[in-house]
Protein backbone atom coordinates (compact mmCIF):
# COMPACT_ATOMS: atom_id res chain seq x y z
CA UNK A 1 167.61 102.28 123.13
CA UNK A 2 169.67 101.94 119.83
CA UNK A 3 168.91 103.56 117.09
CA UNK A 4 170.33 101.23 114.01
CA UNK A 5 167.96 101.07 111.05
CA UNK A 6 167.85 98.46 108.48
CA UNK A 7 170.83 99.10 106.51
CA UNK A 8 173.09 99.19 109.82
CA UNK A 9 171.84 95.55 110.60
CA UNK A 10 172.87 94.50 107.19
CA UNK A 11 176.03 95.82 107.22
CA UNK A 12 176.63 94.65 111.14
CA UNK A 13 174.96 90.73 109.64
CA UNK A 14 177.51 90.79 106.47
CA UNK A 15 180.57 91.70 108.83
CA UNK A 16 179.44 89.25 111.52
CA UNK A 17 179.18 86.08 108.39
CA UNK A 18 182.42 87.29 106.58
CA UNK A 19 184.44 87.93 110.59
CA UNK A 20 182.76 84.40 112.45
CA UNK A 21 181.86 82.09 108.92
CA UNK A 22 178.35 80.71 108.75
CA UNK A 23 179.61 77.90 110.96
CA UNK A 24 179.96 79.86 113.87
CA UNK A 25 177.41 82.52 113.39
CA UNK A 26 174.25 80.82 114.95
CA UNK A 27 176.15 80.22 117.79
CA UNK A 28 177.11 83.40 117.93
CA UNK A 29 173.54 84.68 117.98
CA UNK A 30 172.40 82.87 120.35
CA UNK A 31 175.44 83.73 123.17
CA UNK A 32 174.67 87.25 122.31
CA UNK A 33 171.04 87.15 122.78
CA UNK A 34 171.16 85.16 125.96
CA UNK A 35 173.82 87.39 127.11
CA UNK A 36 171.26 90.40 126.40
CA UNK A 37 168.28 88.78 127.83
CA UNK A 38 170.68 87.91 131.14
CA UNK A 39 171.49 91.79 131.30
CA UNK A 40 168.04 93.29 130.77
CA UNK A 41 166.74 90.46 133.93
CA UNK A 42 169.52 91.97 136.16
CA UNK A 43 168.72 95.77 135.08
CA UNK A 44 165.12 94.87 136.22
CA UNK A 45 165.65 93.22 139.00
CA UNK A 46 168.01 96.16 140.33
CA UNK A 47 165.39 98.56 139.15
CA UNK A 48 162.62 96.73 141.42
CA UNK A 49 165.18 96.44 144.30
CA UNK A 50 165.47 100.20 144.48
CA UNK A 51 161.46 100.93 143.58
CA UNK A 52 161.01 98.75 147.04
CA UNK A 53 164.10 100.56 148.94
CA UNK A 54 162.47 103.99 147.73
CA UNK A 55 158.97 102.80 148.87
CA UNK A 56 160.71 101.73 151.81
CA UNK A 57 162.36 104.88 153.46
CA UNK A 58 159.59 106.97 151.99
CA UNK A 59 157.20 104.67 154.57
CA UNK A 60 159.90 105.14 156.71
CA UNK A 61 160.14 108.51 156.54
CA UNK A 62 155.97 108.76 156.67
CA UNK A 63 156.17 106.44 160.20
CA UNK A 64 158.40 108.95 161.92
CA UNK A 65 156.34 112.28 160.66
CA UNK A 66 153.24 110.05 162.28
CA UNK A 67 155.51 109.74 165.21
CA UNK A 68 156.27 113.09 166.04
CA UNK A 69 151.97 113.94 165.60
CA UNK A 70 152.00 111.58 168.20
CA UNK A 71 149.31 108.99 165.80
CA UNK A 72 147.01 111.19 166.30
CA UNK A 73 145.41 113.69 163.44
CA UNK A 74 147.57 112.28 161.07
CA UNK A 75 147.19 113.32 157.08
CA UNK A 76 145.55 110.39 154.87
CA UNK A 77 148.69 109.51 153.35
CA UNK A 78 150.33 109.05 156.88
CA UNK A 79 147.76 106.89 157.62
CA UNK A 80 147.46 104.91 154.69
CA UNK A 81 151.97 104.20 155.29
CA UNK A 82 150.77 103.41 158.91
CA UNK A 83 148.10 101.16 158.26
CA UNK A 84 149.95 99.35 155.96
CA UNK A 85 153.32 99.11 157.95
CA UNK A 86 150.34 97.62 160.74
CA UNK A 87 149.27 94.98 158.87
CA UNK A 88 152.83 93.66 157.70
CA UNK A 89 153.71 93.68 160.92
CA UNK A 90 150.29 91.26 161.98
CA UNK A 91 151.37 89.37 159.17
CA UNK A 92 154.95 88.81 159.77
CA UNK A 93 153.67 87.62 163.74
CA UNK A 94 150.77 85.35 162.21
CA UNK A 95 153.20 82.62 161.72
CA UNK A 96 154.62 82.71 164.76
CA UNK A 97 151.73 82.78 166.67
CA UNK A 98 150.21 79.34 168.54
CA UNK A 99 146.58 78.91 167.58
């Protein structure tokens, strides 16, 4: 992602302890790396929101191409989207359904 070697960190280290004082500098640290760690859980949980959108209208997509063959003859990957878009729906009814 970056590309700082080991005399960039030194240099960014000394300016950090002679700018914030050793006082201040752990603190420092640790508001930076939390705010890091808090950035990199958002960027994947926006990249998993759109891998499951993508899935989504691609199964979306492969429901209405079954559609128009009428379910019948359908390629294997139609199938497999329509088998699987099948069984969520049984188990999004299983709940709701008196035994």
């Amino acid at each position: 992602m970056f590309d700082i070697g080991f005399w960039e960190l030194l240099l960014i280290g000394v300016i950090a302890l002679v700018v914030l004082g050793p006082e201040r500098l752990p603190g420092a640290m640790r508001t930076t790396a939390k705010t890091i760690r808090s950035i990199r859980q958002m960027a994947t949980g926006f990249r998993q929101e759109v891998e499951q959108q993508l899935r989504l209208d691609e199964m979306h997509q492969n429901l209405k191409k079954a559609e128009k063959l009428n379910m019948e003859n359908l390629a294997p990957e139609l199938q497999e989207s329509v088998d699987e878009l099948k069984e969520a729906a049984r188990s999004v009814q299983k709940p709701y359904q008196k035994d």
